[in-house]
PDB file of N, CA and C in Angstrom:
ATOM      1  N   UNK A   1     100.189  74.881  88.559  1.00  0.00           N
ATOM      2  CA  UNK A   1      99.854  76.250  88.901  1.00  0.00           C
ATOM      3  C   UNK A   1      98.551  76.256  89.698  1.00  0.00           C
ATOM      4  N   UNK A   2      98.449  77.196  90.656  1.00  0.00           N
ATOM      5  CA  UNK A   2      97.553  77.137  91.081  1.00  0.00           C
ATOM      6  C   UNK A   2      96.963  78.707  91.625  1.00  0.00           C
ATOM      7  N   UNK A   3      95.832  79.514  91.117  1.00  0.00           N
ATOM      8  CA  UNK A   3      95.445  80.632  91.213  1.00  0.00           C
ATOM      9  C   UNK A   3      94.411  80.864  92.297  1.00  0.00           C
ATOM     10  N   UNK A   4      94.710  82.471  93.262  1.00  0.00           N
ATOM     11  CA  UNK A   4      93.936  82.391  93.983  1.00  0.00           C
ATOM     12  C   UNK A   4      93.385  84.020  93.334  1.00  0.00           C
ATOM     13  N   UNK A   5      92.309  84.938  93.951  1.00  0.00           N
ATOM     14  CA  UNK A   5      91.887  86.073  93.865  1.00  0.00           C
ATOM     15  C   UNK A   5      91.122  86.718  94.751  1.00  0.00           C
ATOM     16  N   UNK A   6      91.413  87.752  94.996  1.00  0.00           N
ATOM     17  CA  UNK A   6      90.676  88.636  96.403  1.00  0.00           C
ATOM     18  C   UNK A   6      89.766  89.783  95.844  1.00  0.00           C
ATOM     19  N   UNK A   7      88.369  88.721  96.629  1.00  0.00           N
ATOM     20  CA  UNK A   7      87.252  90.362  96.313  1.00  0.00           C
ATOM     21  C   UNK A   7      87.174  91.651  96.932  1.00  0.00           C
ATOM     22  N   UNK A   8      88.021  91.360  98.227  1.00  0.00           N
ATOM     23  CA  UNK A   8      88.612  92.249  99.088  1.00  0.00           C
ATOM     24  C   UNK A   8      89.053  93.579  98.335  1.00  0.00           C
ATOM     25  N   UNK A   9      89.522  93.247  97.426  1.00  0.00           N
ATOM     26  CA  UNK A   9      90.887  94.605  96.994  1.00  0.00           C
ATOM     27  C   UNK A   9      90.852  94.358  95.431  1.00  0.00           C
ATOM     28  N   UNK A  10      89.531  93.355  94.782  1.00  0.00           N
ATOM     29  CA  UNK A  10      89.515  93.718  93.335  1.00  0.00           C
ATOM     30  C   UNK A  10      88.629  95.006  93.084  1.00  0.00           C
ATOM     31  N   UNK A  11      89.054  95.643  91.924  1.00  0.00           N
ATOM     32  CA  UNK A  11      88.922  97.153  91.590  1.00  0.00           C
ATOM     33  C   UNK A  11      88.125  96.800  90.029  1.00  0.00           C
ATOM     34  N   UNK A  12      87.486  95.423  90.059  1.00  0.00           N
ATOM     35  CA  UNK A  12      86.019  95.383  89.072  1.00  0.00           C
ATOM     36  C   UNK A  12      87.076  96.275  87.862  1.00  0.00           C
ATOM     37  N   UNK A  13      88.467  95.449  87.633  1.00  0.00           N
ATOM     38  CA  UNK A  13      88.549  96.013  86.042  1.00  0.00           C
ATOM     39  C   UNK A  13      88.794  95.421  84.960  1.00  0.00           C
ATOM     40  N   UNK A  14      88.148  94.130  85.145  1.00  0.00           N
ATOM     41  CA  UNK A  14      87.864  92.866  84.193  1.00  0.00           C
ATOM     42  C   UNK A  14      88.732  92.456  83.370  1.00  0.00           C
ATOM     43  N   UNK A  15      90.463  93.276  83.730  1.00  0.00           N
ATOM     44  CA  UNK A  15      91.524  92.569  82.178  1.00  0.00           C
ATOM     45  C   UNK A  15      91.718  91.360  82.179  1.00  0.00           C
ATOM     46  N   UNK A  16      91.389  90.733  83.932  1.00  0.00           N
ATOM     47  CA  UNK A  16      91.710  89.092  83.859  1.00  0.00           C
ATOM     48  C   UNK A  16      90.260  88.238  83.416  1.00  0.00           C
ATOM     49  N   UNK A  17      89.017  89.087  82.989  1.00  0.00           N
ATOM     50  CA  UNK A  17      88.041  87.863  82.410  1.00  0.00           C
ATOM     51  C   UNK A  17      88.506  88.023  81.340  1.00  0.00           C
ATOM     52  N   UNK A  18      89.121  88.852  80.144  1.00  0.00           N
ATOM     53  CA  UNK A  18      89.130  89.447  79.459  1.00  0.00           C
ATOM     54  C   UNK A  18      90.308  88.466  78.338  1.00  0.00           C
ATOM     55  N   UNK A  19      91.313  88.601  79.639  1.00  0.00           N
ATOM     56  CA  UNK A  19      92.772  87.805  79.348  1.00  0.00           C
ATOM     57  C   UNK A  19      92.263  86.051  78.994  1.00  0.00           C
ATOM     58  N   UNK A  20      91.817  85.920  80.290  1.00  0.00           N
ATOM     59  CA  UNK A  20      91.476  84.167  80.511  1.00  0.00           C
ATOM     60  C   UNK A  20      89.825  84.213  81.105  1.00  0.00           C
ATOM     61  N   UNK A  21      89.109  84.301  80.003  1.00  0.00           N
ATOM     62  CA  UNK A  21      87.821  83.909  80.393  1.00  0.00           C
ATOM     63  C   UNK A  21      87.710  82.596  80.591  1.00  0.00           C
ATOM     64  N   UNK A  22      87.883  81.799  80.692  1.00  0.00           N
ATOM     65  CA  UNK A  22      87.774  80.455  81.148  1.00  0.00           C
ATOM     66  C   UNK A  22      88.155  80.041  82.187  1.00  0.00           C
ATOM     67  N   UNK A  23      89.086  81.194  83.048  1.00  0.00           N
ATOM     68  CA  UNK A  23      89.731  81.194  84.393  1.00  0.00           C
ATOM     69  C   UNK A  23      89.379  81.794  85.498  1.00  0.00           C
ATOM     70  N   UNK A  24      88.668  82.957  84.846  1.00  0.00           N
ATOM     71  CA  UNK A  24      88.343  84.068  85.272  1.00  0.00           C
ATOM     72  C   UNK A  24      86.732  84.073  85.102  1.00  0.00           C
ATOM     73  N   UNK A  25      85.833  84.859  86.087  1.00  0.00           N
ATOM     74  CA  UNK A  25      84.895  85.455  85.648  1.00  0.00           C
ATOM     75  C   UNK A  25      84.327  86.667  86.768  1.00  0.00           C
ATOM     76  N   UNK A  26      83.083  87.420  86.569  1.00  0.00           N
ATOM     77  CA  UNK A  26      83.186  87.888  87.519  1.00  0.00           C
ATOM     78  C   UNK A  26      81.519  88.047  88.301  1.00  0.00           C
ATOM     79  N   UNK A  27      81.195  88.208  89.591  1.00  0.00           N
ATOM     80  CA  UNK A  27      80.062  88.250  90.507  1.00  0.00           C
ATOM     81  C   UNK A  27      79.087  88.900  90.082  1.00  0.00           C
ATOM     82  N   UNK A  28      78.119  89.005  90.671  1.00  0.00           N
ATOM     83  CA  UNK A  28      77.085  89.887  90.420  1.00  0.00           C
ATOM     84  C   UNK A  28      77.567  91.389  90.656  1.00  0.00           C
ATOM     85  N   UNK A  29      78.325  91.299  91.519  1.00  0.00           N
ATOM     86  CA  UNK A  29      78.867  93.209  91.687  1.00  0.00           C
ATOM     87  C   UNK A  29      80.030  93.346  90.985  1.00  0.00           C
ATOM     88  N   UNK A  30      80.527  92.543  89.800  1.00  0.00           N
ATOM     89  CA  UNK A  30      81.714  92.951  89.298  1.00  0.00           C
ATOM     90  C   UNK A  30      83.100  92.173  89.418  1.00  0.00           C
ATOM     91  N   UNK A  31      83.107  91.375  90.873  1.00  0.00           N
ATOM     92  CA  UNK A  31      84.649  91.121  91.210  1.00  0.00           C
ATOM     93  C   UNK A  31      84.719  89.766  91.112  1.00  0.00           C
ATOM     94  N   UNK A  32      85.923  89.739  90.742  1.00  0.00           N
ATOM     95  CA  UNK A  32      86.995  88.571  89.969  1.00  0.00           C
ATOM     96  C   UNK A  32      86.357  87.272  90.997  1.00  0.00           C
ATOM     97  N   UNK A  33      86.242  86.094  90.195  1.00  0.00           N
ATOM     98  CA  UNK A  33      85.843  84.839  90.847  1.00  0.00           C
ATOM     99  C   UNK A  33      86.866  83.315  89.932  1.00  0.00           C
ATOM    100  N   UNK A  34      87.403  83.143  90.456  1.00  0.00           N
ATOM    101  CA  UNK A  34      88.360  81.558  89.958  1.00  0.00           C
ATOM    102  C   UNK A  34      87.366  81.214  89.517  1.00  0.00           C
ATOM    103  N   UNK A  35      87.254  80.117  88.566  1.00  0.00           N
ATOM    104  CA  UNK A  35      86.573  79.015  87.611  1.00  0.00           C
ATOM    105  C   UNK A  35      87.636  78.182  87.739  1.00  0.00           C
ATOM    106  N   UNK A  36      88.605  78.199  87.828  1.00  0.00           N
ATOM    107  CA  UNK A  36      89.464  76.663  87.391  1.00  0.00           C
ATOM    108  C   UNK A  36      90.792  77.491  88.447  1.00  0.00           C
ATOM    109  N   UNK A  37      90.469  76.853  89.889  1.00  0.00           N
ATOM    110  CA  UNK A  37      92.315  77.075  90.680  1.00  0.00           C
ATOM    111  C   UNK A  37      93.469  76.450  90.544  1.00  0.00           C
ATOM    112  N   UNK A  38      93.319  75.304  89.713  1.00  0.00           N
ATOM    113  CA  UNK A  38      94.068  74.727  88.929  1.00  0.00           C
ATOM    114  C   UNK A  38      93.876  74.473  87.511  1.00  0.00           C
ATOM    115  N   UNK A  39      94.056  75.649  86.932  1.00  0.00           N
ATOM    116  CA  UNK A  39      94.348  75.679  85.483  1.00  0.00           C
ATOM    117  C   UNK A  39      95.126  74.793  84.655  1.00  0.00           C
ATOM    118  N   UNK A  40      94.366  74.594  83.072  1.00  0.00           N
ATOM    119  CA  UNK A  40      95.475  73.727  82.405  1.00  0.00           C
ATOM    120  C   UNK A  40      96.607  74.911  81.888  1.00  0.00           C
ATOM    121  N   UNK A  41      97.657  73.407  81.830  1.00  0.00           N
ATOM    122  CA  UNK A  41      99.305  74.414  81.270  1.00  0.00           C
ATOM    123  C   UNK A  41      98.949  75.774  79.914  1.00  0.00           C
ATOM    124  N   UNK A  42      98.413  74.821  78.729  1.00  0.00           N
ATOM    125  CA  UNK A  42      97.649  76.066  78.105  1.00  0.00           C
ATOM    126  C   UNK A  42      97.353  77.064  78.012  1.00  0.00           C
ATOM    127  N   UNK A  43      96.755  77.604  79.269  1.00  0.00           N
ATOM    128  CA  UNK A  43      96.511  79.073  79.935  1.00  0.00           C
ATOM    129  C   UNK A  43      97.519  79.567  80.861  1.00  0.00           C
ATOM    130  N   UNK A  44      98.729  78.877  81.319  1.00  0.00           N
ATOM    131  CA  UNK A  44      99.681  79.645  82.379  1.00  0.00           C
ATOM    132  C   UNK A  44      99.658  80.724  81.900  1.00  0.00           C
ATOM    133  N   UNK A  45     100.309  81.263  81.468  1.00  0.00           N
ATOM    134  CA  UNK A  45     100.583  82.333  80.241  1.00  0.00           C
ATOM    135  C   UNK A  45      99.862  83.208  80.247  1.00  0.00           C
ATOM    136  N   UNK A  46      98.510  83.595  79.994  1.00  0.00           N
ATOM    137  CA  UNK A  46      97.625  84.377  79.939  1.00  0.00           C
ATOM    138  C   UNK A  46      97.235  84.476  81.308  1.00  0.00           C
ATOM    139  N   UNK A  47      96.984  83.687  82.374  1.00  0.00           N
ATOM    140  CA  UNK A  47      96.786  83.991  83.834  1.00  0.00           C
ATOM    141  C   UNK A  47      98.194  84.651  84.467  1.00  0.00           C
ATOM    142  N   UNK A  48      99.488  84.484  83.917  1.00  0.00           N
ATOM    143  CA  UNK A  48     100.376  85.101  84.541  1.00  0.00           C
ATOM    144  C   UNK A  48     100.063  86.886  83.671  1.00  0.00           C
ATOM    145  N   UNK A  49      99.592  86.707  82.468  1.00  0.00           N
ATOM    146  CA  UNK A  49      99.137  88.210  82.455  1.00  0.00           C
ATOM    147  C   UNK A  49      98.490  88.845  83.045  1.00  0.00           C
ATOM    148  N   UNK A  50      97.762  88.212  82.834  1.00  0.00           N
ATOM    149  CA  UNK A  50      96.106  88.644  83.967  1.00  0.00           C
ATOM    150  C   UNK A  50      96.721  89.287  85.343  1.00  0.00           C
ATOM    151  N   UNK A  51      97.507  88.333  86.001  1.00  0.00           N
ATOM    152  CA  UNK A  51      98.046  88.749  87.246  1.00  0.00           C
ATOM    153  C   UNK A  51      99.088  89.854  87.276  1.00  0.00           C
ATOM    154  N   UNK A  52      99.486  89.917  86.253  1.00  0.00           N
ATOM    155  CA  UNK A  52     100.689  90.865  86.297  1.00  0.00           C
ATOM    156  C   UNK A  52      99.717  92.483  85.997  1.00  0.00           C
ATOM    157  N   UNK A  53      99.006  92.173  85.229  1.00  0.00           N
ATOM    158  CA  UNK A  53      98.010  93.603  84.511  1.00  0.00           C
ATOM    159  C   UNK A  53      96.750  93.960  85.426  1.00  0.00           C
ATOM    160  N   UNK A  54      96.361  93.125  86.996  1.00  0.00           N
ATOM    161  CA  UNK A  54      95.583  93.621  87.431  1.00  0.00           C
ATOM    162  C   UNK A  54      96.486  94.623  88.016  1.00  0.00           C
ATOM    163  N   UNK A  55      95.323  96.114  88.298  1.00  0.00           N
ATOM    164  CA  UNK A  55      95.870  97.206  88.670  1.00  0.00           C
ATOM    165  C   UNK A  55      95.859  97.091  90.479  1.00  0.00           C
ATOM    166  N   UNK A  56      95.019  96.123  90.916  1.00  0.00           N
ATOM    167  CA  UNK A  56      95.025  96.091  92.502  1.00  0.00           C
ATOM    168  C   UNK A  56      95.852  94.576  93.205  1.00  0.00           C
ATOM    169  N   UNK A  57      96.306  94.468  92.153  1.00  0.00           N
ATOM    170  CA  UNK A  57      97.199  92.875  92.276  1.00  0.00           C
ATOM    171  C   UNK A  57      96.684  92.046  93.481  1.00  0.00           C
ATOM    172  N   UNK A  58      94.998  91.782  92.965  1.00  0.00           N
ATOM    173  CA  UNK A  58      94.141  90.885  93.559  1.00  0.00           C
ATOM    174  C   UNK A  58      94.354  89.311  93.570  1.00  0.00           C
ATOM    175  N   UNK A  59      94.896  89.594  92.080  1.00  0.00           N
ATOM    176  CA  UNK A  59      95.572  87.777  91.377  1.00  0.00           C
ATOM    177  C   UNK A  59      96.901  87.240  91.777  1.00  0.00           C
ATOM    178  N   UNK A  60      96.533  85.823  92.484  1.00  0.00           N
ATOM    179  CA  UNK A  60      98.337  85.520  93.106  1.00  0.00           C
ATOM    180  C   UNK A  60      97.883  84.260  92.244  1.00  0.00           C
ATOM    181  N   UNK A  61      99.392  84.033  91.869  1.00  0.00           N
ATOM    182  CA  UNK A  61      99.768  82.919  91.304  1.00  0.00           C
ATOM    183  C   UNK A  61     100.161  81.807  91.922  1.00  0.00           C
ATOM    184  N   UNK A  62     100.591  81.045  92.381  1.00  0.00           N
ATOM    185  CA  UNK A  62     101.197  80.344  92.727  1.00  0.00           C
ATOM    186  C   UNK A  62     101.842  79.122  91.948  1.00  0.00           C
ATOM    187  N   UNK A  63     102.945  79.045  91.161  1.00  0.00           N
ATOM    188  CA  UNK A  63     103.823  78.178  90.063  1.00  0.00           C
ATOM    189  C   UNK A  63     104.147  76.693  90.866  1.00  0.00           C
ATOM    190  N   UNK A  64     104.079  75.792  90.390  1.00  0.00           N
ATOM    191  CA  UNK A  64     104.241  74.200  90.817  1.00  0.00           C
ATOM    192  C   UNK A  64     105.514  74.080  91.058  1.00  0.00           C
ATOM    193  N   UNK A  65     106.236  73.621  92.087  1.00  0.00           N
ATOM    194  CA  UNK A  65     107.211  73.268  92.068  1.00  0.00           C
ATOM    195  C   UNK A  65     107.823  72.140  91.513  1.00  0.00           C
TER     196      UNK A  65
END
């Protein structure tokens, strides 16, 4: 898996530090920053929440083929 996130069009509403703090964190002004773009298997799961529950669908996933 591999996660990307846009400060462009994040809306600073923290469910993905929240979901996967260890994946997630966020800037001095609020918006979403990767910690790990390749996450362990462990967390798929909770980053596919994260991505599904941001409201500006800033979070792309991208699944391993």
């Amino acid at each position: 898996m591999r996660v990307e996130a846009s400060n462009d069009t994040c809306a600073v509403g923290s469910l993905c530090v929240y979901r996967a703090p260890g994946v997630f964190d966020q800037d001095d002004d609020g918006h979403v920053l990767v910690l790990q773009p390749n996450p362990p298997a462990e967390m798929h799961e909770a980053i596919r929440w994260a991505a599904r529950s941001c409201p500006t669908k800033s979070i792309k996933v991208y699944e391993d083929e």
